[in-house]
ModelCIF file with pLDDT and N, C-alpha, C, O atoms, coordinates in Angstrom:
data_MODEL
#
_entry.id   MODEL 
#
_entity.id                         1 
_entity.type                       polymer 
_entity.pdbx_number_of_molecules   1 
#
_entity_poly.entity_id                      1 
_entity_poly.type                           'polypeptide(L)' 
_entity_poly.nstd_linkage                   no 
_entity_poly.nstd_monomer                   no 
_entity_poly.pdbx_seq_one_letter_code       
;(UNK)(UNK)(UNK)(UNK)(UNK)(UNK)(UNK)(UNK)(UNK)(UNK)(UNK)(UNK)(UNK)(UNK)(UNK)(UNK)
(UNK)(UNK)(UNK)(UNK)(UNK)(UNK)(UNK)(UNK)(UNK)(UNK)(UNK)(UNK)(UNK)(UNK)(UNK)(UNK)
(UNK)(UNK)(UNK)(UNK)(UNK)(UNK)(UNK)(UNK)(UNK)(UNK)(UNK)(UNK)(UNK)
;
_entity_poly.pdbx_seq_one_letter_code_can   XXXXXXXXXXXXXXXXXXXXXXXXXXXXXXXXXXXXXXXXXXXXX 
_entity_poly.pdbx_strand_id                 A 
#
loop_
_entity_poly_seq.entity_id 
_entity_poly_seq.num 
_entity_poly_seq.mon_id 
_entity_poly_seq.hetero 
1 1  UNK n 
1 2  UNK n 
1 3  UNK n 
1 4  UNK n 
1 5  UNK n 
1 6  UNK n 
1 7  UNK n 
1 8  UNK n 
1 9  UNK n 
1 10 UNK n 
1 11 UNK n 
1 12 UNK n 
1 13 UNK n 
1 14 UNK n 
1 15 UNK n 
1 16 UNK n 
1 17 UNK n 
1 18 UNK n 
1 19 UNK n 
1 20 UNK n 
1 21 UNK n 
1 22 UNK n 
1 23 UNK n 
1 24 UNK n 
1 25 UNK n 
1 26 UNK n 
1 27 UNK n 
1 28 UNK n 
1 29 UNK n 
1 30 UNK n 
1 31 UNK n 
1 32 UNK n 
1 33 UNK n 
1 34 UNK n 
1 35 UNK n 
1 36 UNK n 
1 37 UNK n 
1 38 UNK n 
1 39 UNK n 
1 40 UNK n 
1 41 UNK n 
1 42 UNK n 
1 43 UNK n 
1 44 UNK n 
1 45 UNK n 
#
_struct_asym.id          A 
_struct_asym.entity_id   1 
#
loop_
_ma_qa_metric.id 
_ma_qa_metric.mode 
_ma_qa_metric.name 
_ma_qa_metric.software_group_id 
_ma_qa_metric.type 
1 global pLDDT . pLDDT 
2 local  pLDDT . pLDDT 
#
_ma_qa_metric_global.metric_id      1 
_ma_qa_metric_global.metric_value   82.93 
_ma_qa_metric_global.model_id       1 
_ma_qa_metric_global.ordinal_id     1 
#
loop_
_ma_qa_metric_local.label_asym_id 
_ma_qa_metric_local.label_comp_id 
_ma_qa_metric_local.label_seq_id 
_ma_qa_metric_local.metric_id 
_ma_qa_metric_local.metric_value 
_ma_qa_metric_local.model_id 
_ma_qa_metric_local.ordinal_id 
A UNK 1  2 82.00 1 1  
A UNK 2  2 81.00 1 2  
A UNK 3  2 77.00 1 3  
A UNK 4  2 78.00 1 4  
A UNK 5  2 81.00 1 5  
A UNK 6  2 79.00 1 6  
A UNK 7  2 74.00 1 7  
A UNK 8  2 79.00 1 8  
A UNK 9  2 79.00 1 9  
A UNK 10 2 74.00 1 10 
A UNK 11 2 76.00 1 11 
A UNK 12 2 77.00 1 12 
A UNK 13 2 75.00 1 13 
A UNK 14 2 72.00 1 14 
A UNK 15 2 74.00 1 15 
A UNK 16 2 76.00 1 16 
A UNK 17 2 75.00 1 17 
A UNK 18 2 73.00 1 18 
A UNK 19 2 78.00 1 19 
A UNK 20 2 77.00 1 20 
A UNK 21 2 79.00 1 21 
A UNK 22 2 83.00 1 22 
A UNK 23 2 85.00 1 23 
A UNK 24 2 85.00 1 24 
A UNK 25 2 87.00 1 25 
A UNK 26 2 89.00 1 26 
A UNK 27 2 90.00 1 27 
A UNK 28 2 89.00 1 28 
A UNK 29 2 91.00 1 29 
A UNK 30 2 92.00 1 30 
A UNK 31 2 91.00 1 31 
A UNK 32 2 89.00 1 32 
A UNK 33 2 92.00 1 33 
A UNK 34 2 90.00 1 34 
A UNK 35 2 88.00 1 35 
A UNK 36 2 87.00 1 36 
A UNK 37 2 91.00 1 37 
A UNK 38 2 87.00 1 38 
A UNK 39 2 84.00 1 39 
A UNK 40 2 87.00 1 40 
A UNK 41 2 89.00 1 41 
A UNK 42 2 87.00 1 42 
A UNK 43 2 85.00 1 43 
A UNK 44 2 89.00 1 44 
A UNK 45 2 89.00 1 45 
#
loop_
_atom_site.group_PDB 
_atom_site.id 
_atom_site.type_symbol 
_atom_site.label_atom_id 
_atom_site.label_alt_id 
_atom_site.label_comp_id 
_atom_site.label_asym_id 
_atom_site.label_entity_id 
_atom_site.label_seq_id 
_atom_site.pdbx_PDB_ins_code 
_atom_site.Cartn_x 
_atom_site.Cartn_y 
_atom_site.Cartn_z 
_atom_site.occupancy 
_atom_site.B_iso_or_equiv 
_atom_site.pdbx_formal_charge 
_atom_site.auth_seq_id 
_atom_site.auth_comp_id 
_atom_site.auth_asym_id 
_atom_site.auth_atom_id 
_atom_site.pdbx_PDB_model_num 
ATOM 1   N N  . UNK A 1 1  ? -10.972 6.935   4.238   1.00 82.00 ? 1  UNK A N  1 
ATOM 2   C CA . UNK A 1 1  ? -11.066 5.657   3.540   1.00 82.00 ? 1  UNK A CA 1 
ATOM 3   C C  . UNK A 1 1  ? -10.032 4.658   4.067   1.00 82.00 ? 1  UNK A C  1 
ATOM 4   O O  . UNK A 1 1  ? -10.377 3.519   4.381   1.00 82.00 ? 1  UNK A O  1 
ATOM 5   N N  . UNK A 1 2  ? -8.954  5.016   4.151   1.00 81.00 ? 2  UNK A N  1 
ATOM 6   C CA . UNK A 1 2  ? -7.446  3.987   4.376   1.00 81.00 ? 2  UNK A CA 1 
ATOM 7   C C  . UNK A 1 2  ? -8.031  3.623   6.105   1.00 81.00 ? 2  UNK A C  1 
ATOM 8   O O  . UNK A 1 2  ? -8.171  2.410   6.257   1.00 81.00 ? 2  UNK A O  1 
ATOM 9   N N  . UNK A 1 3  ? -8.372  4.447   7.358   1.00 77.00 ? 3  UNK A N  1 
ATOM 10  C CA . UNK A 1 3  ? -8.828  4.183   8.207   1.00 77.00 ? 3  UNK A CA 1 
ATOM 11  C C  . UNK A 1 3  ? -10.003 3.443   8.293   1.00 77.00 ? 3  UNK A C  1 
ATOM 12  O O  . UNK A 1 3  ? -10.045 2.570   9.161   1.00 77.00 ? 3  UNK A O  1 
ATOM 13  N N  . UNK A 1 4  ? -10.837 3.591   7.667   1.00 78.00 ? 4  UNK A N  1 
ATOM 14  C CA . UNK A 1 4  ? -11.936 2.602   7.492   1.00 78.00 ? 4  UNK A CA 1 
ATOM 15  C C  . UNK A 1 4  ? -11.526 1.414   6.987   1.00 78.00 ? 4  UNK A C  1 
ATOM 16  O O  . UNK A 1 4  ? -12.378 0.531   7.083   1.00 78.00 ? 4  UNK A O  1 
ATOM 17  N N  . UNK A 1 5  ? -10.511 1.103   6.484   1.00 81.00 ? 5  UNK A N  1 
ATOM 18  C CA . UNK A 1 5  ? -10.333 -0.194  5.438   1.00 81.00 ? 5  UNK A CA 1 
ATOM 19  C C  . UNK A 1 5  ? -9.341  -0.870  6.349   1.00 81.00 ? 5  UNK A C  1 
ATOM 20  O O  . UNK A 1 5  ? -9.452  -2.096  6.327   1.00 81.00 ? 5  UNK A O  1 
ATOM 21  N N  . UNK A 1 6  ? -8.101  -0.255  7.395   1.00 79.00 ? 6  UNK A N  1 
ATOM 22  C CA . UNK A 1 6  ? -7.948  -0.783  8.621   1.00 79.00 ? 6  UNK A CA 1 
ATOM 23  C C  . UNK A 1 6  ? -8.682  -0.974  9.555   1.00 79.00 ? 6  UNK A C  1 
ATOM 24  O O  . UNK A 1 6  ? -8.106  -1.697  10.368  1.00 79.00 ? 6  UNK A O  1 
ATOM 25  N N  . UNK A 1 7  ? -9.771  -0.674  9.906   1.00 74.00 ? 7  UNK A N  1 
ATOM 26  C CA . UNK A 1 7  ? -10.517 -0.873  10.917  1.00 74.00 ? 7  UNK A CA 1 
ATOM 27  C C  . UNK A 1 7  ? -11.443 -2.170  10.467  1.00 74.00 ? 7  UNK A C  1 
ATOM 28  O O  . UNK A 1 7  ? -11.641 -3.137  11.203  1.00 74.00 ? 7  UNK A O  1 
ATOM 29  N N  . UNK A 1 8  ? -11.903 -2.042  9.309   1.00 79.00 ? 8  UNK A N  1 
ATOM 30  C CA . UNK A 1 8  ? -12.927 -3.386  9.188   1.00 79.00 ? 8  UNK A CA 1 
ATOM 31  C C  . UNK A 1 8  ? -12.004 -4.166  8.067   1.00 79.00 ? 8  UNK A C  1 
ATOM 32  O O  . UNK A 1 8  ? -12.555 -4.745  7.131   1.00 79.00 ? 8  UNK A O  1 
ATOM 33  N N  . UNK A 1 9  ? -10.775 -4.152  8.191   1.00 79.00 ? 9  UNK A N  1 
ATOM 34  C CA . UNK A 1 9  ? -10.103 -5.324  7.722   1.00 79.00 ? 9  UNK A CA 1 
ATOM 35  C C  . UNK A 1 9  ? -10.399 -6.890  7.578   1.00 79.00 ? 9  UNK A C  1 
ATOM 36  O O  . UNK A 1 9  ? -10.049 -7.653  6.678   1.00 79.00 ? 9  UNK A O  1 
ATOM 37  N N  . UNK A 1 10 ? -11.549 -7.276  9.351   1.00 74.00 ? 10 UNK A N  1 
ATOM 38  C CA . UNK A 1 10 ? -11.708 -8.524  9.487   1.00 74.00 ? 10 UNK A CA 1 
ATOM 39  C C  . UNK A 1 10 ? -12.912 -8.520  8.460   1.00 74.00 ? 10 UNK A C  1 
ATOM 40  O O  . UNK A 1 10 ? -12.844 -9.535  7.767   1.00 74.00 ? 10 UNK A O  1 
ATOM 41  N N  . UNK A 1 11 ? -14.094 -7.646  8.096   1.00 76.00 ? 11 UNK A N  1 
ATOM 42  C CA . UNK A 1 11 ? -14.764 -7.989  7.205   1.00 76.00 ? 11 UNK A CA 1 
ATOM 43  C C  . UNK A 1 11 ? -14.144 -8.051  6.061   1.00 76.00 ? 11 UNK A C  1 
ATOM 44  O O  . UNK A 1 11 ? -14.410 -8.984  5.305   1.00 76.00 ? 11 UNK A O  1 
ATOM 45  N N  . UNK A 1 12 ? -12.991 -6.868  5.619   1.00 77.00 ? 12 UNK A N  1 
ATOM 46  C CA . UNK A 1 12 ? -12.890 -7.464  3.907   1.00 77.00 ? 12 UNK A CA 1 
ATOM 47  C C  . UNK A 1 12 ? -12.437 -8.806  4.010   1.00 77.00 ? 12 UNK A C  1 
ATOM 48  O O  . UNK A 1 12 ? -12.894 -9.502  3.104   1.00 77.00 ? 12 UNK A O  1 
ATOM 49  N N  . UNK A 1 13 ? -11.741 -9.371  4.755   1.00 75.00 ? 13 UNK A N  1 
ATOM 50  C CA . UNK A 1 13 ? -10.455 -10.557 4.584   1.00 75.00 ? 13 UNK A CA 1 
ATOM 51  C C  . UNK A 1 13 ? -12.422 -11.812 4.528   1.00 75.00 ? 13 UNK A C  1 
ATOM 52  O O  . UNK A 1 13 ? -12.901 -12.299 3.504   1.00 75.00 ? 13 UNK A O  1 
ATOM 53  N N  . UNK A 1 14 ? -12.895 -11.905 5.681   1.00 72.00 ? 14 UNK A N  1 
ATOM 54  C CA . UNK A 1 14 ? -14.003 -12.524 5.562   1.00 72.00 ? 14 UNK A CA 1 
ATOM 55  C C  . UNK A 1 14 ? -15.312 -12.440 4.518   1.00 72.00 ? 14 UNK A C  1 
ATOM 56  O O  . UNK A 1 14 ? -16.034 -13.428 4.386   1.00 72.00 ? 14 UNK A O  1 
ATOM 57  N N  . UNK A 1 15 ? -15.601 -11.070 3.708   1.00 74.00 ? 15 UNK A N  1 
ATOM 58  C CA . UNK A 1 15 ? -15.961 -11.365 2.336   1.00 74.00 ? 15 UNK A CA 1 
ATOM 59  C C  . UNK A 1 15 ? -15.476 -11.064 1.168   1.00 74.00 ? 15 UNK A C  1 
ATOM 60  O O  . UNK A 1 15 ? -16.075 -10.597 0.198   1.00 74.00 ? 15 UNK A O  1 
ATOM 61  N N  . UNK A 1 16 ? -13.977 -11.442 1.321   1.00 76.00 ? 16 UNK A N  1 
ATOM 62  C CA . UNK A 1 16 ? -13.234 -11.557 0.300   1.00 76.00 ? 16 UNK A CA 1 
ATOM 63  C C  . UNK A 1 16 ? -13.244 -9.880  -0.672  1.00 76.00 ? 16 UNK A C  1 
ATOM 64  O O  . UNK A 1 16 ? -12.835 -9.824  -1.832  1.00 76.00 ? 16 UNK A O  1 
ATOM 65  N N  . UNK A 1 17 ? -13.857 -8.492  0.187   1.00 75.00 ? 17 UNK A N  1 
ATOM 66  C CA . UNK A 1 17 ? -14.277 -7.645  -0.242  1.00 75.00 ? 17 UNK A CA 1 
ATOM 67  C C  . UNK A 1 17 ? -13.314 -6.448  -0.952  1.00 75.00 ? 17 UNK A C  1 
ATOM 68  O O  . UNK A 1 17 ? -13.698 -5.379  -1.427  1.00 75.00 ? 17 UNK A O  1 
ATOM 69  N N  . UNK A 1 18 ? -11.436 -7.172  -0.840  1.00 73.00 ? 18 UNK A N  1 
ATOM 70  C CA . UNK A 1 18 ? -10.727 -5.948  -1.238  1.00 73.00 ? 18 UNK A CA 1 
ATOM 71  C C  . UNK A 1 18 ? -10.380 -5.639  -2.389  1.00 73.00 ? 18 UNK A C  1 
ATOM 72  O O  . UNK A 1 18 ? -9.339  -5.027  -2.633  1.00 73.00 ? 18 UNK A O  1 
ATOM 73  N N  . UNK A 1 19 ? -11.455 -6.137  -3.506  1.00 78.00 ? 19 UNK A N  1 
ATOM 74  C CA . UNK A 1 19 ? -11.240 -5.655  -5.009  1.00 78.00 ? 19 UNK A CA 1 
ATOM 75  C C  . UNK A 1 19 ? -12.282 -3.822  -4.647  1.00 78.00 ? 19 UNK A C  1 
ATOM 76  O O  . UNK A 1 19 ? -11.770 -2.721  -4.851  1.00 78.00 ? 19 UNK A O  1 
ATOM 77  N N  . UNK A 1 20 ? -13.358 -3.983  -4.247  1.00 77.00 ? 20 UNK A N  1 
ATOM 78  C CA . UNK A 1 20 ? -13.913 -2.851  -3.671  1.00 77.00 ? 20 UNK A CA 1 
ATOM 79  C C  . UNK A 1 20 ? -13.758 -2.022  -3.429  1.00 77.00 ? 20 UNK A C  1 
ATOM 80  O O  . UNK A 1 20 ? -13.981 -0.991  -4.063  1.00 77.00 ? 20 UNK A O  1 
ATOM 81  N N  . UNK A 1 21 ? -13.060 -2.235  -1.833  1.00 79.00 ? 21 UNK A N  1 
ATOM 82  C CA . UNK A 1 21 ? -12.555 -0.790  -1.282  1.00 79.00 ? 21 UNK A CA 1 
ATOM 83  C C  . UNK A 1 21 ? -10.865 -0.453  -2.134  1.00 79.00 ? 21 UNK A C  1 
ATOM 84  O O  . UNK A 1 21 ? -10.495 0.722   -2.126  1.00 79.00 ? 21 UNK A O  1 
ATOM 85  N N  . UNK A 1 22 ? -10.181 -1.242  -2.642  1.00 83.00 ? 22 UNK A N  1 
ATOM 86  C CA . UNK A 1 22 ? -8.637  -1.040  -2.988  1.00 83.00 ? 22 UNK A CA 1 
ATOM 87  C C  . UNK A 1 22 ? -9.142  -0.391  -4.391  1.00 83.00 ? 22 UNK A C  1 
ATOM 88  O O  . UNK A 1 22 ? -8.409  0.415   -4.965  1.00 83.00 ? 22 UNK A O  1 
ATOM 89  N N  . UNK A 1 23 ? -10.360 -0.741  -4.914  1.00 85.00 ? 23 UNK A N  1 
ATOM 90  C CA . UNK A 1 23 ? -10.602 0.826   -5.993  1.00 85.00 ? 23 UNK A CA 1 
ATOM 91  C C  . UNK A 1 23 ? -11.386 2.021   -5.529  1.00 85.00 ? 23 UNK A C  1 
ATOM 92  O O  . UNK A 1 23 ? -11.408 3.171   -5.966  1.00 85.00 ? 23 UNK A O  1 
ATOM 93  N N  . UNK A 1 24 ? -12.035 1.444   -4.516  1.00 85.00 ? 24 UNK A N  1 
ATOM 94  C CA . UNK A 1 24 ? -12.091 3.297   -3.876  1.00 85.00 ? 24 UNK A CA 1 
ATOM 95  C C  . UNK A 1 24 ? -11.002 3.657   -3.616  1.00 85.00 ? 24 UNK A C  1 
ATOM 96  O O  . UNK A 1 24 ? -10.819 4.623   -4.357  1.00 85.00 ? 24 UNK A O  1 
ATOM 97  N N  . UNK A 1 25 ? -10.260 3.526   -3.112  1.00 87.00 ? 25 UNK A N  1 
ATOM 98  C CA . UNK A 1 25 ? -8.659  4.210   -2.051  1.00 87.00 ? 25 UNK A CA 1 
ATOM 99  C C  . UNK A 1 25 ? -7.977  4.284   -3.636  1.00 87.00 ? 25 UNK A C  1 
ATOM 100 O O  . UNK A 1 25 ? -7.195  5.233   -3.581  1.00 87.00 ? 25 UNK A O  1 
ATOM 101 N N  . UNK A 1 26 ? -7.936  3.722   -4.955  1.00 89.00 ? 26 UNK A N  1 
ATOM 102 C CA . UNK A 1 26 ? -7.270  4.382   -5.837  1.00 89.00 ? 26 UNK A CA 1 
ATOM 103 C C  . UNK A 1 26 ? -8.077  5.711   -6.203  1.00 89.00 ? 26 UNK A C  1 
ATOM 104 O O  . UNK A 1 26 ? -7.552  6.789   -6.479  1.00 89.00 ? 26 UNK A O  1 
ATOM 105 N N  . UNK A 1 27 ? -9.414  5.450   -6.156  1.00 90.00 ? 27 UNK A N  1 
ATOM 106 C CA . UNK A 1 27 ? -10.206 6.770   -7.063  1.00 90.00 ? 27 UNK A CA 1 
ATOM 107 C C  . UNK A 1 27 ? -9.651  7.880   -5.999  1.00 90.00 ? 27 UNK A C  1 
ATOM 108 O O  . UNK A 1 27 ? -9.110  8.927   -6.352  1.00 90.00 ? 27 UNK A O  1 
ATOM 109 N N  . UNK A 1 28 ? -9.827  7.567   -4.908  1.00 89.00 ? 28 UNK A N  1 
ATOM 110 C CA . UNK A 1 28 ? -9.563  8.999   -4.096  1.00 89.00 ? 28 UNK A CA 1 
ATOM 111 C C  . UNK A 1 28 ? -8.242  9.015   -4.376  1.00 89.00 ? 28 UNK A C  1 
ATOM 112 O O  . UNK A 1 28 ? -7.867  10.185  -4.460  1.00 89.00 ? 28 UNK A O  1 
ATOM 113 N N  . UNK A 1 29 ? -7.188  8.084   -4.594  1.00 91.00 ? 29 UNK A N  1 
ATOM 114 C CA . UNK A 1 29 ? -5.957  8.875   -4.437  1.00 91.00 ? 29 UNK A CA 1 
ATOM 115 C C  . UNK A 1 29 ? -5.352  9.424   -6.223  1.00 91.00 ? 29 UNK A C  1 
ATOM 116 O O  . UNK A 1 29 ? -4.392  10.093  -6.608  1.00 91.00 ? 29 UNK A O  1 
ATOM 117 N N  . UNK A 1 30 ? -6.504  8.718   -6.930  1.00 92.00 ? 30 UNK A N  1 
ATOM 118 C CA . UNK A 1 30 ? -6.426  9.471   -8.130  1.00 92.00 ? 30 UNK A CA 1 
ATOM 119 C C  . UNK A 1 30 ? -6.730  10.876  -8.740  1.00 92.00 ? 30 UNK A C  1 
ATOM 120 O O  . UNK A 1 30 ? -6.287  11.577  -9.650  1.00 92.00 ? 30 UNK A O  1 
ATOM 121 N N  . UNK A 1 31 ? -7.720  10.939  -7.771  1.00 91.00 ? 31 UNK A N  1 
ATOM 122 C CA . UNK A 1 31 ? -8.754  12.464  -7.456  1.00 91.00 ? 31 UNK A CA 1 
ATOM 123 C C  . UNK A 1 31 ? -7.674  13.410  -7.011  1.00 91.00 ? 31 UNK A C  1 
ATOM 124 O O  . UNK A 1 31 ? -7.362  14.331  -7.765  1.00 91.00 ? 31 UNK A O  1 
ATOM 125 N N  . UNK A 1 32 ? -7.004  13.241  -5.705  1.00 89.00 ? 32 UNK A N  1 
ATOM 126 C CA . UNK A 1 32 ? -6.112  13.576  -4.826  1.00 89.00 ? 32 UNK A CA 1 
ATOM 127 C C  . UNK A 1 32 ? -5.047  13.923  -5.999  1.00 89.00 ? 32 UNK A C  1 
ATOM 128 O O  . UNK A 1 32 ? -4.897  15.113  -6.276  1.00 89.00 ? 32 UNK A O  1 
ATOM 129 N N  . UNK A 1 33 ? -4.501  13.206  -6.514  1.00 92.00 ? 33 UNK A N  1 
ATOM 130 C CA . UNK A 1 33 ? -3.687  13.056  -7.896  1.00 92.00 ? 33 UNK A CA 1 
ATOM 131 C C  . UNK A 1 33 ? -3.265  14.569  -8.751  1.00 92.00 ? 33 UNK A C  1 
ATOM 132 O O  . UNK A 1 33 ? -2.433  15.470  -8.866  1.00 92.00 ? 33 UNK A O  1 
ATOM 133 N N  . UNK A 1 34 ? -4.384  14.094  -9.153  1.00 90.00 ? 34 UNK A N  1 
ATOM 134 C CA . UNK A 1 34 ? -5.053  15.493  -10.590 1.00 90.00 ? 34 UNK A CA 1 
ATOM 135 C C  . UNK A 1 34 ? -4.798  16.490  -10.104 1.00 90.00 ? 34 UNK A C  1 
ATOM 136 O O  . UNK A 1 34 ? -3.920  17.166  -10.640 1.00 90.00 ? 34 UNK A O  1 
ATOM 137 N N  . UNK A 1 35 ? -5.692  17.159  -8.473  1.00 88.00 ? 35 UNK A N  1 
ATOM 138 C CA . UNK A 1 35 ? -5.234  17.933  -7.714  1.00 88.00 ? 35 UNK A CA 1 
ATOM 139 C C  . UNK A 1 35 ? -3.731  18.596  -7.563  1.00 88.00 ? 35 UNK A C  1 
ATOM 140 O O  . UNK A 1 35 ? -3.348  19.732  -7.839  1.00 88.00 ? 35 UNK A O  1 
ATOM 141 N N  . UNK A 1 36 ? -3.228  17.790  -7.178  1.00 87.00 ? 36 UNK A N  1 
ATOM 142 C CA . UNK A 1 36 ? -2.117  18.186  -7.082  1.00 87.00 ? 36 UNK A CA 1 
ATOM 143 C C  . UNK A 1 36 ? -1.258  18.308  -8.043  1.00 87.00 ? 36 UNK A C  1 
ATOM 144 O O  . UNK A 1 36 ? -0.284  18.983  -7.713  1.00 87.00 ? 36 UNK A O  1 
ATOM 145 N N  . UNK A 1 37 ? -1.241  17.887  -9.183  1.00 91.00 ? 37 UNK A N  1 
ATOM 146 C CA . UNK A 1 37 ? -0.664  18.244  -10.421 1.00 91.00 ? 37 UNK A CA 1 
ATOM 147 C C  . UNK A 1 37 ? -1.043  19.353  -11.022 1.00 91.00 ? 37 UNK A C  1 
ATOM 148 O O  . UNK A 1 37 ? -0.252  19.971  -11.735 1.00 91.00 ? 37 UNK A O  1 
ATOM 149 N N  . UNK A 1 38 ? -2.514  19.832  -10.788 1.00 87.00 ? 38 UNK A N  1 
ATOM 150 C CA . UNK A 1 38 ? -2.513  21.376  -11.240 1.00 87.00 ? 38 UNK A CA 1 
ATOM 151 C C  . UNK A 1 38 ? -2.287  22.231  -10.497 1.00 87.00 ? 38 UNK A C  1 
ATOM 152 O O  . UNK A 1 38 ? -2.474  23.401  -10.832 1.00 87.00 ? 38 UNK A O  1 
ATOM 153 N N  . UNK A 1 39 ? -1.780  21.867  -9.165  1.00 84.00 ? 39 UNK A N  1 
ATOM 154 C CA . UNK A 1 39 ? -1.017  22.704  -8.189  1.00 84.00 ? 39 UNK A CA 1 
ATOM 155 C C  . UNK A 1 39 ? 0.543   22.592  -8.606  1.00 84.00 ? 39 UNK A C  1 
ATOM 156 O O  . UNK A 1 39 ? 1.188   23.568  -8.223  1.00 84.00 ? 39 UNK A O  1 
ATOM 157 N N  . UNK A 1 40 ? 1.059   21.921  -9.089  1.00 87.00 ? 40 UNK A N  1 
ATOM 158 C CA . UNK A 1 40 ? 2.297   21.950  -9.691  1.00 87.00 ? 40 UNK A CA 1 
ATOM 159 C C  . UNK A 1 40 ? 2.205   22.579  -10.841 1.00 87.00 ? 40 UNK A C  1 
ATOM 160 O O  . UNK A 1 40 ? 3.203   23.293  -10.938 1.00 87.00 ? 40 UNK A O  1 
ATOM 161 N N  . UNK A 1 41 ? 1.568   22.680  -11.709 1.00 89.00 ? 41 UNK A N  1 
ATOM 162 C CA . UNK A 1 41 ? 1.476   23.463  -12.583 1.00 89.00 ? 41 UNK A CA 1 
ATOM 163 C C  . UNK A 1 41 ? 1.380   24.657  -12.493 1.00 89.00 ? 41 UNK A C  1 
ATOM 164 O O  . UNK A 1 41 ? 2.124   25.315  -13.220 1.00 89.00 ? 41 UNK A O  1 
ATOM 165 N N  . UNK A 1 42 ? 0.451   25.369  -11.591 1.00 87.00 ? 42 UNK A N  1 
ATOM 166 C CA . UNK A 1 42 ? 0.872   26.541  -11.044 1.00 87.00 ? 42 UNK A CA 1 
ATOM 167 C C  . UNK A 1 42 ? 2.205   26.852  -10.788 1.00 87.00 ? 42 UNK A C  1 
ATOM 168 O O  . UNK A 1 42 ? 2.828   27.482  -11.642 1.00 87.00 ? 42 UNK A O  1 
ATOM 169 N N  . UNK A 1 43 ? 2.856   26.442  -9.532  1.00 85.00 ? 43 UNK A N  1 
ATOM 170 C CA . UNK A 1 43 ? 3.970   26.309  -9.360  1.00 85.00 ? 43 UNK A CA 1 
ATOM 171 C C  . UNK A 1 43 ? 5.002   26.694  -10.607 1.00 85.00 ? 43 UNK A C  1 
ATOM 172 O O  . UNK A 1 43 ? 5.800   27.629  -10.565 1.00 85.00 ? 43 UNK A O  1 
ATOM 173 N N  . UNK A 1 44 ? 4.844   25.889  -11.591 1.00 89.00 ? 44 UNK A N  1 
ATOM 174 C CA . UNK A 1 44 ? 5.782   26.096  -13.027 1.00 89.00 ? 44 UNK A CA 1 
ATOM 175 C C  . UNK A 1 44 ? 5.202   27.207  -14.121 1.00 89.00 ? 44 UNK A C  1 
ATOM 176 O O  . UNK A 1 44 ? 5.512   27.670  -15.219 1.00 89.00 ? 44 UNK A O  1 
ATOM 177 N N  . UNK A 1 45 ? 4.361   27.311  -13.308 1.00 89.00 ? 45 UNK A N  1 
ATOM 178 C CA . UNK A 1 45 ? 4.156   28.951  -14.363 1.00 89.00 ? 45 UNK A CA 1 
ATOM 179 C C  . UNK A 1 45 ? 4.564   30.153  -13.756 1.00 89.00 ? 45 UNK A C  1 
ATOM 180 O O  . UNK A 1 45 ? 4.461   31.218  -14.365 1.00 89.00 ? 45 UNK A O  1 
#
């Protein structure tokens, strides 16, 4: 996602498109998130 969103940068900036992708790149890094907090949780048990 973050590579795709550098690469066609000139389209978001030209349709004004980074409300879009800047909530995909949160969902994945929210997803990513969760993940890893129940890997810490492991960890503390």
């Amino acid at each position: 996602s973050l590579y795709e969103n550098v690469n066609g940068i000139l389209e978001l900036v030209q349709f004004n498109s980074y409300d879009l992708k800047n909530k995909e790149v949160i969902e994945i890094s929210e997803d990513l998130f969760d993940t890893s907090i129940e890997l810490s949780k492991f960890a503390g048990v």
